[in-house]
Protein backbone atom coordinates (compact mmCIF):
# COMPACT_ATOMS: atom_id res chain seq x y z
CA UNK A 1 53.33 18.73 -48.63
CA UNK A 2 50.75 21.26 -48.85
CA UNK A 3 50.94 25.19 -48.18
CA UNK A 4 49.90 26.24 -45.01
CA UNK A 5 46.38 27.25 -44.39
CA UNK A 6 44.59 28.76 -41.76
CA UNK A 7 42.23 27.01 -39.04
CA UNK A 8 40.13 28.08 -36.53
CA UNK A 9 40.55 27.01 -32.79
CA UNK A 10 38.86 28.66 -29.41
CA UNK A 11 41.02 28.21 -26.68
CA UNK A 12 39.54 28.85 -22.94
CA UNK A 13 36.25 30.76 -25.40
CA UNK A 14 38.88 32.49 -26.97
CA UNK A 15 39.07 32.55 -30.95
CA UNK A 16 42.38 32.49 -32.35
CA UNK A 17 43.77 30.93 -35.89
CA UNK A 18 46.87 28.56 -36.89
CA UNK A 19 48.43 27.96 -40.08
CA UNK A 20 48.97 24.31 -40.60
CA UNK A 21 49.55 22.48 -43.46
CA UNK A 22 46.60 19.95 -44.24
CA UNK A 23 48.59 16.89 -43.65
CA UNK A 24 49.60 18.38 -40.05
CA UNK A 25 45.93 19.28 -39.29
CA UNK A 26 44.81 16.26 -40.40
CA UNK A 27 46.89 14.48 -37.77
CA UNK A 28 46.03 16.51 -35.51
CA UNK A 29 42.48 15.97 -35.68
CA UNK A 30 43.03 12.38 -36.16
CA UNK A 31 45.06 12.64 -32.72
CA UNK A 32 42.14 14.19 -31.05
CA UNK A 33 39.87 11.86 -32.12
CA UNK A 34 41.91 8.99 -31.16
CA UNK A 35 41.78 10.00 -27.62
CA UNK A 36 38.32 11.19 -27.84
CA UNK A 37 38.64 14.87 -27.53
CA UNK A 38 37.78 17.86 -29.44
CA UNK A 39 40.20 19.47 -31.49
CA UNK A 40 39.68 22.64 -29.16
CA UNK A 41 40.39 20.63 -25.91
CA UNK A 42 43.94 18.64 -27.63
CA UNK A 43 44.64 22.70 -28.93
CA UNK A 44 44.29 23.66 -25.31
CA UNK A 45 46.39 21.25 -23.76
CA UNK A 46 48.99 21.57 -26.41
CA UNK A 47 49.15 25.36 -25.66
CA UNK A 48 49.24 24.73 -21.52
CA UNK A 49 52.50 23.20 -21.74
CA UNK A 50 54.14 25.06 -25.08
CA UNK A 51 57.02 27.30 -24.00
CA UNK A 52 56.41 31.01 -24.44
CA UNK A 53 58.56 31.40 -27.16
CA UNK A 54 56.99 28.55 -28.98
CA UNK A 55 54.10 29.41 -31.29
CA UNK A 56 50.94 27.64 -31.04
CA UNK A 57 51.49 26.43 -34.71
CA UNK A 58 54.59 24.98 -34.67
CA UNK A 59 53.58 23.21 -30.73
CA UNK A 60 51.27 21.53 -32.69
CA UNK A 61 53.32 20.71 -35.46
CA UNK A 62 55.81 19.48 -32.77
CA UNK A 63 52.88 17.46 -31.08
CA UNK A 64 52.11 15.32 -33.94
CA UNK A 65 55.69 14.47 -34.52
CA UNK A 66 56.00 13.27 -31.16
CA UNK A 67 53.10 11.06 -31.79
CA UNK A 68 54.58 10.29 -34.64
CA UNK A 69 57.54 9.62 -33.55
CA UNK A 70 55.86 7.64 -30.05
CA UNK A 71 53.79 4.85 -32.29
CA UNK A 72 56.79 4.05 -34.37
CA UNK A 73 59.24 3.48 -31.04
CA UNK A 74 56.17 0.87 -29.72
CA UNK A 75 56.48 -1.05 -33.11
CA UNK A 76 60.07 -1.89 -32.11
């Protein structure tokens, strides 16, 4: 797995950053495109329903795993 890097978002015209390793952003994006949404509009959602003490990084980090984790339960 890679280092972390950082990449940009704007949430609600907002710039901020996250630090995601490539293989997590790639997913991510992936996600987004999947359900036909910008990477800014998946970030948005993701960081509607994150708990306060959860950072926006690791939301999405937890986000992809639940995809993740989501395809492989409808292959069984």
């Amino acid at each position: 797995m890679s280092r972390p890097a950082k990449h940009s978002l704007t949430l609600q015209g907002h710039r901020t950053s996250v630090s995601l390793e490539q293989e997590f952003w790639r997913a991510f994006c992936a996600i987004a495109r999947e359900r036909g949404q910008a990477i800014n509009q998946l970030a948005v959602e993701i960081d509607g329903t994150r708990p306060e003490d959860t950072g926006l990084a690791t939301a999405i980090r937890l986000f992809v795993l639940a995809d993740l984790q989501a395809r492989l339960a409808a292959r069984e």
